[in-house]
C-alpha atoms as a PDB file:
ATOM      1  CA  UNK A   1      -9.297   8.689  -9.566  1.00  0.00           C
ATOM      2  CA  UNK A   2     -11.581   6.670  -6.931  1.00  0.00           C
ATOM      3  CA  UNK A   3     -11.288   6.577  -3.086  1.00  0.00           C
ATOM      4  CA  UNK A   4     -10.676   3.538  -1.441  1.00  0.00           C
ATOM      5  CA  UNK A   5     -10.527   3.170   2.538  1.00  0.00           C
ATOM      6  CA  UNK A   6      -8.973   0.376   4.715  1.00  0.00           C
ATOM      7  CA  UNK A   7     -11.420  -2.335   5.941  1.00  0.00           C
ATOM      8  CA  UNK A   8     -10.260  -1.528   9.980  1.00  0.00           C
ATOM      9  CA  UNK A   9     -11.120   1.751  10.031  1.00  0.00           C
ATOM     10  CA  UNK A  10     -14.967   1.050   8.919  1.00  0.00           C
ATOM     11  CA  UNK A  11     -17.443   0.268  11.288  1.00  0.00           C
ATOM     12  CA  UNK A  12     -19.295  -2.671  10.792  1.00  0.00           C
ATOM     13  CA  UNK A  13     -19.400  -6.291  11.249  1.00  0.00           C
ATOM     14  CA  UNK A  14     -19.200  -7.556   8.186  1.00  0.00           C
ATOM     15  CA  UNK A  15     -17.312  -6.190   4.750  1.00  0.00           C
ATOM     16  CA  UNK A  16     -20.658  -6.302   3.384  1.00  0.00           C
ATOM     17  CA  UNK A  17     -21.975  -3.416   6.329  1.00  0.00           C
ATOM     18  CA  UNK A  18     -18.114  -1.748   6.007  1.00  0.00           C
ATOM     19  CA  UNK A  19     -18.665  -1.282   2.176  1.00  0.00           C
ATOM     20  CA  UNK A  20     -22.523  -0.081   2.430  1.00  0.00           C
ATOM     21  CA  UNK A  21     -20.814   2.551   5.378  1.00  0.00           C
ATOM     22  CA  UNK A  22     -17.719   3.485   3.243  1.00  0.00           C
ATOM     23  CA  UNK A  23     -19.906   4.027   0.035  1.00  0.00           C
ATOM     24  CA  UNK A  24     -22.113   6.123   1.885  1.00  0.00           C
ATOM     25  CA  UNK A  25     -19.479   8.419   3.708  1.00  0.00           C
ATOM     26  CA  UNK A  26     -17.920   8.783  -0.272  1.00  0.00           C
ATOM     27  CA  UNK A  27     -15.481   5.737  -0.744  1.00  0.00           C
ATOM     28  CA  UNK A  28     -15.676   3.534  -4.092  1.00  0.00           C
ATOM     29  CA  UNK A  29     -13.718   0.273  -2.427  1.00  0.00           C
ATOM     30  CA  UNK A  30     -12.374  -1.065   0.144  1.00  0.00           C
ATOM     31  CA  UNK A  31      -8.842  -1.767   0.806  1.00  0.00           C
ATOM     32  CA  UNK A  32      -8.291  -5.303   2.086  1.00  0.00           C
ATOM     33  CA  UNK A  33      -5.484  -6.145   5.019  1.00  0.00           C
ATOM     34  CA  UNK A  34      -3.309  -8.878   4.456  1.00  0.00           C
ATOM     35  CA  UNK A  35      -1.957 -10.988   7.849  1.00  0.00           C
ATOM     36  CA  UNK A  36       0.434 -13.590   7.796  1.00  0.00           C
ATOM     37  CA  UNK A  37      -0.031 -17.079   8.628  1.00  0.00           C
ATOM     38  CA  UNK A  38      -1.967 -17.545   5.713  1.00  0.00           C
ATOM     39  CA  UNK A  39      -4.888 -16.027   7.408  1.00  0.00           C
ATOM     40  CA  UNK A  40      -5.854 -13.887   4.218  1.00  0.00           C
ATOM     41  CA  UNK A  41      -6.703 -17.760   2.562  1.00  0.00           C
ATOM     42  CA  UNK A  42      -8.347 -18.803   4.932  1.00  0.00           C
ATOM     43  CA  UNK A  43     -10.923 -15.439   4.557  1.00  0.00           C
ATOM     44  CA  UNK A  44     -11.295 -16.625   0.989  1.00  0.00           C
ATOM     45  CA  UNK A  45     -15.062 -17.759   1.318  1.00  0.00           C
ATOM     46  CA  UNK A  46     -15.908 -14.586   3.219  1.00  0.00           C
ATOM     47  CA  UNK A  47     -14.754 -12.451   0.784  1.00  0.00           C
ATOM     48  CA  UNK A  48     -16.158 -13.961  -2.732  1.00  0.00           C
ATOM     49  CA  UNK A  49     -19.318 -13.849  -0.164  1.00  0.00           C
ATOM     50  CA  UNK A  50     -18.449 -10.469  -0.454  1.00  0.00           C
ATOM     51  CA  UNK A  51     -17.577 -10.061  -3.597  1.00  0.00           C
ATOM     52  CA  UNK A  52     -21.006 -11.743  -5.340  1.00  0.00           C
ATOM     53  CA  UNK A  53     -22.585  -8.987  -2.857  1.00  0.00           C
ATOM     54  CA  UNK A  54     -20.795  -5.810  -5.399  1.00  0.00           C
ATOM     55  CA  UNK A  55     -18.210  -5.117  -2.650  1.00  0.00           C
ATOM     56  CA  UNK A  56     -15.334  -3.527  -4.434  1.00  0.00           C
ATOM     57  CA  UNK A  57     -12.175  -4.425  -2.831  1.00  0.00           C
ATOM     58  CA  UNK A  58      -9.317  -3.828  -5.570  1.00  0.00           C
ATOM     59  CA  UNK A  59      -6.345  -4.206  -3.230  1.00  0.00           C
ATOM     60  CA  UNK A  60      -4.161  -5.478  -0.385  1.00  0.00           C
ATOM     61  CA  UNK A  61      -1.713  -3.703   2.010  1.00  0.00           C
ATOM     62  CA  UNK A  62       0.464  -6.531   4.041  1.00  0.00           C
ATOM     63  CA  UNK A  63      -0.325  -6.857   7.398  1.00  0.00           C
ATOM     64  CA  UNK A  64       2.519  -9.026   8.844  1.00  0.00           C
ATOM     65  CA  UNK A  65       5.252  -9.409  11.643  1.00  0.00           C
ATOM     66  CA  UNK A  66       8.127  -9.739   8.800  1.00  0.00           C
ATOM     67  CA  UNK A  67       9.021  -9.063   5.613  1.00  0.00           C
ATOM     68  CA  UNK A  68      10.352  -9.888   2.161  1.00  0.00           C
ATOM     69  CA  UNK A  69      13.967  -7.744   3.718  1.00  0.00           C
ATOM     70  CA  UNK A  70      14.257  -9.248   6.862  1.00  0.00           C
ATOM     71  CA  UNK A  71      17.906 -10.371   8.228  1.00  0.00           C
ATOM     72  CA  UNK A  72      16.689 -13.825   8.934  1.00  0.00           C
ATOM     73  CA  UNK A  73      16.547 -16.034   6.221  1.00  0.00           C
ATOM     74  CA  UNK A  74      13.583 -18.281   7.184  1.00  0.00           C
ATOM     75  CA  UNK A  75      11.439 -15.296   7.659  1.00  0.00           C
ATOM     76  CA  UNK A  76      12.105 -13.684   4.428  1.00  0.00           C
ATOM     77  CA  UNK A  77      11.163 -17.175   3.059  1.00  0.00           C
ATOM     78  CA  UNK A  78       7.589 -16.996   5.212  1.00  0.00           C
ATOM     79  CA  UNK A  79       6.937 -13.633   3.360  1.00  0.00           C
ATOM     80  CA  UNK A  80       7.611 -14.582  -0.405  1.00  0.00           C
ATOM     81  CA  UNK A  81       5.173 -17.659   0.951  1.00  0.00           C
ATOM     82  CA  UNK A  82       2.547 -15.176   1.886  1.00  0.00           C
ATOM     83  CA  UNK A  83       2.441 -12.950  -0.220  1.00  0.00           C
ATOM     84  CA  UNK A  84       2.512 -15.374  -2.988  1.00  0.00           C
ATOM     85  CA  UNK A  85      -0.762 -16.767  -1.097  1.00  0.00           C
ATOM     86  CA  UNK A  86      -2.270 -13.305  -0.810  1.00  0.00           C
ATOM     87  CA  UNK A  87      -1.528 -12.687  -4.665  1.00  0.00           C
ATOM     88  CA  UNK A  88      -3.422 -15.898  -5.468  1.00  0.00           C
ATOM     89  CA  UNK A  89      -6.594 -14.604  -3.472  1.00  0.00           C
ATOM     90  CA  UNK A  90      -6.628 -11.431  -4.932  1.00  0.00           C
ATOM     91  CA  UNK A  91      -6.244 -12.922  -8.032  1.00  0.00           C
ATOM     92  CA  UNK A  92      -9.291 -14.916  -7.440  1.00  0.00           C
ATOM     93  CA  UNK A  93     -11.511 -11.536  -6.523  1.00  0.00           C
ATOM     94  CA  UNK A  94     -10.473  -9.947  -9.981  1.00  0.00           C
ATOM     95  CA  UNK A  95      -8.364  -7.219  -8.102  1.00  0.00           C
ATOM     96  CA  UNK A  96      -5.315  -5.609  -8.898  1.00  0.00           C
ATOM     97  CA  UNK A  97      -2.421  -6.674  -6.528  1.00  0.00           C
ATOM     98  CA  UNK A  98      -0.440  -6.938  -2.948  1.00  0.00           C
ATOM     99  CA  UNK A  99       1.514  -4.183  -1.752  1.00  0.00           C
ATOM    100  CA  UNK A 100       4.235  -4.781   0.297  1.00  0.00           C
ATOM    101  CA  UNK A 101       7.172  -2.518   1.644  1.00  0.00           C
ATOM    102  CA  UNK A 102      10.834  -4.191   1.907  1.00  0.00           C
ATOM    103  CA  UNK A 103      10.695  -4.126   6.154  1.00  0.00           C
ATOM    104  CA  UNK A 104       9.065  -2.466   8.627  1.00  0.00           C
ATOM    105  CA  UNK A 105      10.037  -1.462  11.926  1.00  0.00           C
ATOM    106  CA  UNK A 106      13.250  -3.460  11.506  1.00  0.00           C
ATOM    107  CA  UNK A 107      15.936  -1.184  11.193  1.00  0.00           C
ATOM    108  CA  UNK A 108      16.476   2.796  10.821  1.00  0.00           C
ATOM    109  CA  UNK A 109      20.035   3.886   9.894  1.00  0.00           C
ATOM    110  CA  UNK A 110      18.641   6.776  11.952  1.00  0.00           C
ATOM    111  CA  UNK A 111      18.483   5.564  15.244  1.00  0.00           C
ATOM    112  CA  UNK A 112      21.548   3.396  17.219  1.00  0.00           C
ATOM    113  CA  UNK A 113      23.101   1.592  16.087  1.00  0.00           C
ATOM    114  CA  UNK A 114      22.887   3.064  12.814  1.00  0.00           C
ATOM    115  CA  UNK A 115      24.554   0.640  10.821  1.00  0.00           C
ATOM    116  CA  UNK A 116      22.483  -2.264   9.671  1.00  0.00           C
ATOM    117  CA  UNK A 117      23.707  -6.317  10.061  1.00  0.00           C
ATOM    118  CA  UNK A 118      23.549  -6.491   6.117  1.00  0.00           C
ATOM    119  CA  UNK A 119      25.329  -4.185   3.986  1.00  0.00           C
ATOM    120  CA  UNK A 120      23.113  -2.377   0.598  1.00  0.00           C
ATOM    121  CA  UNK A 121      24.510  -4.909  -1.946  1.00  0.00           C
ATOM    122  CA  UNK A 122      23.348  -7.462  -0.024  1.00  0.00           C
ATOM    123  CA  UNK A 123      20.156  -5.296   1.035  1.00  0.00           C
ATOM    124  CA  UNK A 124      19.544  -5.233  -2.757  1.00  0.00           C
ATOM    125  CA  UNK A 125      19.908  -9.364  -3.549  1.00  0.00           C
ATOM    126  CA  UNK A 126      17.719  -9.871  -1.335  1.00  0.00           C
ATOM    127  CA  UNK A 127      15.037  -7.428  -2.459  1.00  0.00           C
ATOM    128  CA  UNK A 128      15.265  -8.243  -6.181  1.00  0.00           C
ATOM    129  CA  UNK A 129      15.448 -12.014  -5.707  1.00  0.00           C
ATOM    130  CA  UNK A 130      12.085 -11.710  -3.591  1.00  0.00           C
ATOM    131  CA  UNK A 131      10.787  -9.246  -5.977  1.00  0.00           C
ATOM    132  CA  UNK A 132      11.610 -11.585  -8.717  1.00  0.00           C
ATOM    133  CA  UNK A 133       9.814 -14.448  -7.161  1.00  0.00           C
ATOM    134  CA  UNK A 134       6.802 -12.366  -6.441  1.00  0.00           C
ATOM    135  CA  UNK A 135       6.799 -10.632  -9.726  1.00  0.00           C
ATOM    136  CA  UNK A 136       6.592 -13.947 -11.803  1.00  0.00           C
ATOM    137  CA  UNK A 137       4.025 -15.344  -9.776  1.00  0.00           C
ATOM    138  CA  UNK A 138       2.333 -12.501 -10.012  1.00  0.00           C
ATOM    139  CA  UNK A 139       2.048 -11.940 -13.425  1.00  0.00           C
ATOM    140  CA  UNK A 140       0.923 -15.963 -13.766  1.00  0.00           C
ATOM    141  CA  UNK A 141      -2.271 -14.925 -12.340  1.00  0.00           C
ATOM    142  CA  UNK A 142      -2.525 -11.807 -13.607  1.00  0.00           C
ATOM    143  CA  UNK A 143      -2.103  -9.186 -10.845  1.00  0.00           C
ATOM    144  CA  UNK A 144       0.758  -7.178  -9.668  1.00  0.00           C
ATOM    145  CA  UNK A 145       3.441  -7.024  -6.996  1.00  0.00           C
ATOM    146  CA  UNK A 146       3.675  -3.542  -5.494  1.00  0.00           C
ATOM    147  CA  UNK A 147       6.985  -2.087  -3.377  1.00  0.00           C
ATOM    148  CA  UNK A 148       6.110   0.357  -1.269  1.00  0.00           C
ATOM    149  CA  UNK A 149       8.669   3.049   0.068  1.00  0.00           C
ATOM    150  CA  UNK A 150       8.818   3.436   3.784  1.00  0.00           C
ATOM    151  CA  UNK A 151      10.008   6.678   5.777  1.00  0.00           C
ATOM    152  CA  UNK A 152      13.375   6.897   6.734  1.00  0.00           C
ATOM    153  CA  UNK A 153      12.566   5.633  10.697  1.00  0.00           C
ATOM    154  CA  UNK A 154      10.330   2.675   9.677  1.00  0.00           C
ATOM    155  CA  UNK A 155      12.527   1.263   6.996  1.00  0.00           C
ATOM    156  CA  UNK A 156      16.291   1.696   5.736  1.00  0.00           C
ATOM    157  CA  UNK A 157      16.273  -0.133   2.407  1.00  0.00           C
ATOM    158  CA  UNK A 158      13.569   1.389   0.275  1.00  0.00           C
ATOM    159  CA  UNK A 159      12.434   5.247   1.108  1.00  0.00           C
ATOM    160  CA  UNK A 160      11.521   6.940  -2.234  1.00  0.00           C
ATOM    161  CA  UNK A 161       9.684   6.273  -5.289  1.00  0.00           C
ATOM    162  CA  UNK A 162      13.453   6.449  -6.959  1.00  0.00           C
ATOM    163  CA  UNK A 163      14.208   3.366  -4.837  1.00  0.00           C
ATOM    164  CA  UNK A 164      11.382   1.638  -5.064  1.00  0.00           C
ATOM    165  CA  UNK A 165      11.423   1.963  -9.058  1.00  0.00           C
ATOM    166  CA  UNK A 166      14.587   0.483  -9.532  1.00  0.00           C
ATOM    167  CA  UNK A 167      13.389  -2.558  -8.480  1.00  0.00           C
ATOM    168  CA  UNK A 168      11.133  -2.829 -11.074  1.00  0.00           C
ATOM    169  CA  UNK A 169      12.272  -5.307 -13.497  1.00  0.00           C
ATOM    170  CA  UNK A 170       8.950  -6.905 -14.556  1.00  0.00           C
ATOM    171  CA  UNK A 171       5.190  -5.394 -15.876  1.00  0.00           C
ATOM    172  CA  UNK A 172       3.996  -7.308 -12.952  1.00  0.00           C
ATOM    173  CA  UNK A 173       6.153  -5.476 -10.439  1.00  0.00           C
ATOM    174  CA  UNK A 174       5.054  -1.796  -9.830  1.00  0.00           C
ATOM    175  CA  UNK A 175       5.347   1.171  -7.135  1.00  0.00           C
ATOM    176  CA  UNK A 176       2.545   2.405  -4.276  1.00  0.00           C
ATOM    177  CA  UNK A 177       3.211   6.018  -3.554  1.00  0.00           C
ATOM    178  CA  UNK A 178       2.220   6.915   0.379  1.00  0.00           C
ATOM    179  CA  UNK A 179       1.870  10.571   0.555  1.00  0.00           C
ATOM    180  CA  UNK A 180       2.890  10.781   4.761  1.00  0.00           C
ATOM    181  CA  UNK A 181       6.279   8.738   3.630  1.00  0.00           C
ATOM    182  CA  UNK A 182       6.480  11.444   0.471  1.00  0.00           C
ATOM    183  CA  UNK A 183       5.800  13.767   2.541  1.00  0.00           C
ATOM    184  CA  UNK A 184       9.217  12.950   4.518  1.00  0.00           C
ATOM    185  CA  UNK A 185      10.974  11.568   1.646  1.00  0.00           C
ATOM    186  CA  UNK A 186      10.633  13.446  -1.349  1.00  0.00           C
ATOM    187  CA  UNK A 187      12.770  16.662  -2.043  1.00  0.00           C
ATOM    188  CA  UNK A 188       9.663  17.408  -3.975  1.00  0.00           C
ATOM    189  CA  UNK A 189       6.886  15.356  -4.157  1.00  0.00           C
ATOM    190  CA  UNK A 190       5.181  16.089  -7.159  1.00  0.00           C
ATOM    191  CA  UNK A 191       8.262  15.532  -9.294  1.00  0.00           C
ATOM    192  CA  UNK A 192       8.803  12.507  -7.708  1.00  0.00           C
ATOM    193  CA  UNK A 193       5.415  11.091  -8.787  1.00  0.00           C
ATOM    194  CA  UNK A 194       5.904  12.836 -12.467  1.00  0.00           C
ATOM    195  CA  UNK A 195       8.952  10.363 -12.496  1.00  0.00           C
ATOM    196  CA  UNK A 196       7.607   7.376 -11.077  1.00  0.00           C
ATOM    197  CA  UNK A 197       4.520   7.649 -13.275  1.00  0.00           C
ATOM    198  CA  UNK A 198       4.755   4.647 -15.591  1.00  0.00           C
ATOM    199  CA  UNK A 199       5.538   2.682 -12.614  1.00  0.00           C
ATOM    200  CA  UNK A 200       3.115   4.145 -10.471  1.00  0.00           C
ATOM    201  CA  UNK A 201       0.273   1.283  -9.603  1.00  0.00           C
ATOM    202  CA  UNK A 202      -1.574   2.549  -6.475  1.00  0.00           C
ATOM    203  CA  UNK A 203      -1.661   5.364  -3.728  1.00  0.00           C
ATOM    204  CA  UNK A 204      -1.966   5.424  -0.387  1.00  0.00           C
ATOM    205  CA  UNK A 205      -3.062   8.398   1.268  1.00  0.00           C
ATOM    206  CA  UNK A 206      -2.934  10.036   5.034  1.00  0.00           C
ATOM    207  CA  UNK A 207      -1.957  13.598   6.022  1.00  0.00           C
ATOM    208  CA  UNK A 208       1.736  15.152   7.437  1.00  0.00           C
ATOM    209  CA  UNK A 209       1.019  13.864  10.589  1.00  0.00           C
ATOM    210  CA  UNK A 210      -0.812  10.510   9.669  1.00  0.00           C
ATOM    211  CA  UNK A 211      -3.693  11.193  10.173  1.00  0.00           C
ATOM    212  CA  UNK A 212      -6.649  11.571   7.695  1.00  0.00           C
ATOM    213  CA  UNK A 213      -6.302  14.529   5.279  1.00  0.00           C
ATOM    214  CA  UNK A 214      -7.386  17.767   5.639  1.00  0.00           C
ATOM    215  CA  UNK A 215      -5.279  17.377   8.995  1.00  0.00           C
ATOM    216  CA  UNK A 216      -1.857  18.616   8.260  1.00  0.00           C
ATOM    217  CA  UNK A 217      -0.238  20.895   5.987  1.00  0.00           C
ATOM    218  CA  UNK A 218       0.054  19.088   2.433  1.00  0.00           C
ATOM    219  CA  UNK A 219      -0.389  20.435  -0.287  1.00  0.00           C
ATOM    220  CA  UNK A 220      -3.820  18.250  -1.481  1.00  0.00           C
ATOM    221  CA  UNK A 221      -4.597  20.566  -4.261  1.00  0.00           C
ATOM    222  CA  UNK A 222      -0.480  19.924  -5.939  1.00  0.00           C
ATOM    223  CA  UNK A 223      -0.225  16.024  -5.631  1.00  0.00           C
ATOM    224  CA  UNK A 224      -3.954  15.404  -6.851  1.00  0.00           C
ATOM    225  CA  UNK A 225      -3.546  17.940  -9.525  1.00  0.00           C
ATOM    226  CA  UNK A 226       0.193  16.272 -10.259  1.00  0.00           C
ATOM    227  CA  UNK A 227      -1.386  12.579 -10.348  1.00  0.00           C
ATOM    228  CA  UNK A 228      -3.988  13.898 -12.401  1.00  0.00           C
ATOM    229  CA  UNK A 229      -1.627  15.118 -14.824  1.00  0.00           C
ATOM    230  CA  UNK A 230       0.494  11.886 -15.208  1.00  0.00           C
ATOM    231  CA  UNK A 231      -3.035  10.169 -15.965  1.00  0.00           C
ATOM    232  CA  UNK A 232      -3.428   7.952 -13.110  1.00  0.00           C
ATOM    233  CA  UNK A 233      -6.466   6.845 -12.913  1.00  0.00           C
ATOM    234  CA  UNK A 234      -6.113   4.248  -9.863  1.00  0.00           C
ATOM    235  CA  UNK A 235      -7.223   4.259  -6.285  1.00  0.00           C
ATOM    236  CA  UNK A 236      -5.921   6.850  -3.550  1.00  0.00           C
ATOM    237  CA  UNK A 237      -6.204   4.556  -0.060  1.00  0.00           C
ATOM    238  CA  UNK A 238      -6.951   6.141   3.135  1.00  0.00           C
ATOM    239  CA  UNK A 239      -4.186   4.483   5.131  1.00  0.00           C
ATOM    240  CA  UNK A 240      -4.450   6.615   8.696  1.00  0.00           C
ATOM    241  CA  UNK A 241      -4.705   7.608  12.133  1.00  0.00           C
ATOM    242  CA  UNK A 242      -8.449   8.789  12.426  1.00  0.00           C
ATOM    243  CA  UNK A 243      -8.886  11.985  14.645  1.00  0.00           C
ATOM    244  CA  UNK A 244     -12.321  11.713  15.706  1.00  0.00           C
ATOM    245  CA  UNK A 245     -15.167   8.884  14.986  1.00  0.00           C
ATOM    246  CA  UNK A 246     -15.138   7.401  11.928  1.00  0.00           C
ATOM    247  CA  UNK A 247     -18.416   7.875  11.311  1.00  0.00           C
ATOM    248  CA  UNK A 248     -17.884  11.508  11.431  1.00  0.00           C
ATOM    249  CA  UNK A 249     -14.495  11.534  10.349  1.00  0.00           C
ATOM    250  CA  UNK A 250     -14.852   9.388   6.925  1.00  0.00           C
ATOM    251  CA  UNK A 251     -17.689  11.338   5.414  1.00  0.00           C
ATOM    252  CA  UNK A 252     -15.644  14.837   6.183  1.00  0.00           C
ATOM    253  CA  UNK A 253     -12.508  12.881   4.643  1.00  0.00           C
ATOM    254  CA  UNK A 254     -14.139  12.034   1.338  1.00  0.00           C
ATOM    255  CA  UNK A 255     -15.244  15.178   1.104  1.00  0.00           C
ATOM    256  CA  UNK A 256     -11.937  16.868   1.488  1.00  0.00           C
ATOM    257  CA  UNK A 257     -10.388  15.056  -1.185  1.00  0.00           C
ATOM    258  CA  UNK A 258     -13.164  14.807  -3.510  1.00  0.00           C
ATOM    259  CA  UNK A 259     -13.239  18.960  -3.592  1.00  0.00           C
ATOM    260  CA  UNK A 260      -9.355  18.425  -5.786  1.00  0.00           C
ATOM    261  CA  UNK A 261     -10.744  15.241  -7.900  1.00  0.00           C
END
């Protein structure tokens, strides 16, 4: 397994100074940020720049106001546009795909008024058309579509790696694992990854409380012995709050999860 680490939370002005910092403090790649208005295009020059300079950068995480779930219609339709734009760029750098959960921060049968404008048949139409759409574009250019699961506060459609791998009708559509989510998710985590493990494309990783492992109280040693055990061999994302200075923080994070590896 290799370490990759979101671009924001490396210091640096350029991705070529984030990835010379990240590969220093222990990190292989760099996870890439995806924002909407097509702004991930437009950053296309700046990162084969990047790319002819050995920066590794294998993946995106969406990074947008609305999603492929949303209620309304013409945003859904802006998503599917978007991310079908960030799956061409990726594409383009030789990477491996676009995550993407169903919604975020858009509804929580958790919190009033509990029950959602759009009912789970519907919930699921929408999904799988979207899904469907992304998934054959995706595999066109050779790269894959990846459904994240979302705790139950952020998200009310997908929330476990179950979930999420029941929409996977397609090679090109596959799963991202988030251990915090997991963490509030799963009845047990490591079975849930032994289960999802031929759909199981990418991890994300951040502690109990979100912030960077080694934080918490998960159990590091389990899931990374687990993942290890199913044979994935893919990247493990550092997707957090950091507590402290990155440039202390980072190098101590590596560490940590390099000493299970």
């Amino acid at each position: 397994m290799k370490l990759a680490v979101q671009e924001q939370l490396l210091p640096g002005r350029t991705l070529q100074e984030k990835f010379a910092f990240a590969v220093d403090a222990g990190f292989d790649a760099i996870e890439l940020r995806g924002k909407g208005d097509f702004q991930f295009a437009t950053r296309l020059t700046e990162l084969k720049r990047a790319l002819a300079d050995g920066v590794v950068m294998p993946t995106v995480c969406v990074d947008m106001p609305h999603f492929i779930g949303d209620f309304d219609p013409a945003k859904r339709k802006d998503a599917i546009q978007q991310l079908r734009s960030q799956l061409t760029v990726i594409a383009e750098l030789g990477g491996i795909g676009v995550m993407t959960p169903a919604s975020w921060g858009q509804f929580s049968r958790r919190l009033p008024p509990f029950e959602p404008p759009r009912g789970p048949e519907e919930d699921r139409e929408v999904l799988a058309e979207a899904l469907g759409l992304l998934g054959e574009h995706a595999q066109r250019n050779g790269v894959k579509i990846m459904l994240e699961p979302l705790n139950r506060y952020e998200n009310h459609m997908v929330n476990t790696l179950a979930e999420a791998v029941s929409y996977c009708s397609m090679d090109s559509v596959k799963v991202v694992g988030d251990t915090y989510h997991m963490n509030i998710e799963e009845d047990d985590p490591c079975r849930s990854l032994v289960e999802a493990a031929p759909y199981l494309a990418h991890m994300q990783i951040s502690e109990s409380n979100r912030n960077q492992p080694g934080t918490g109280h998960l159990d590091w040693g389990a899931q990374l012995a687990t993942l290890d055990a199913i044979g994935y061999d893919g990247y493990l994302a550092l997707e957090c709050r950091l507590r402290g200075e990155p440039e202390i923080v980072l190098p101590q994070t590596a560490a940590f999860v390099r000493k299970f590896l």
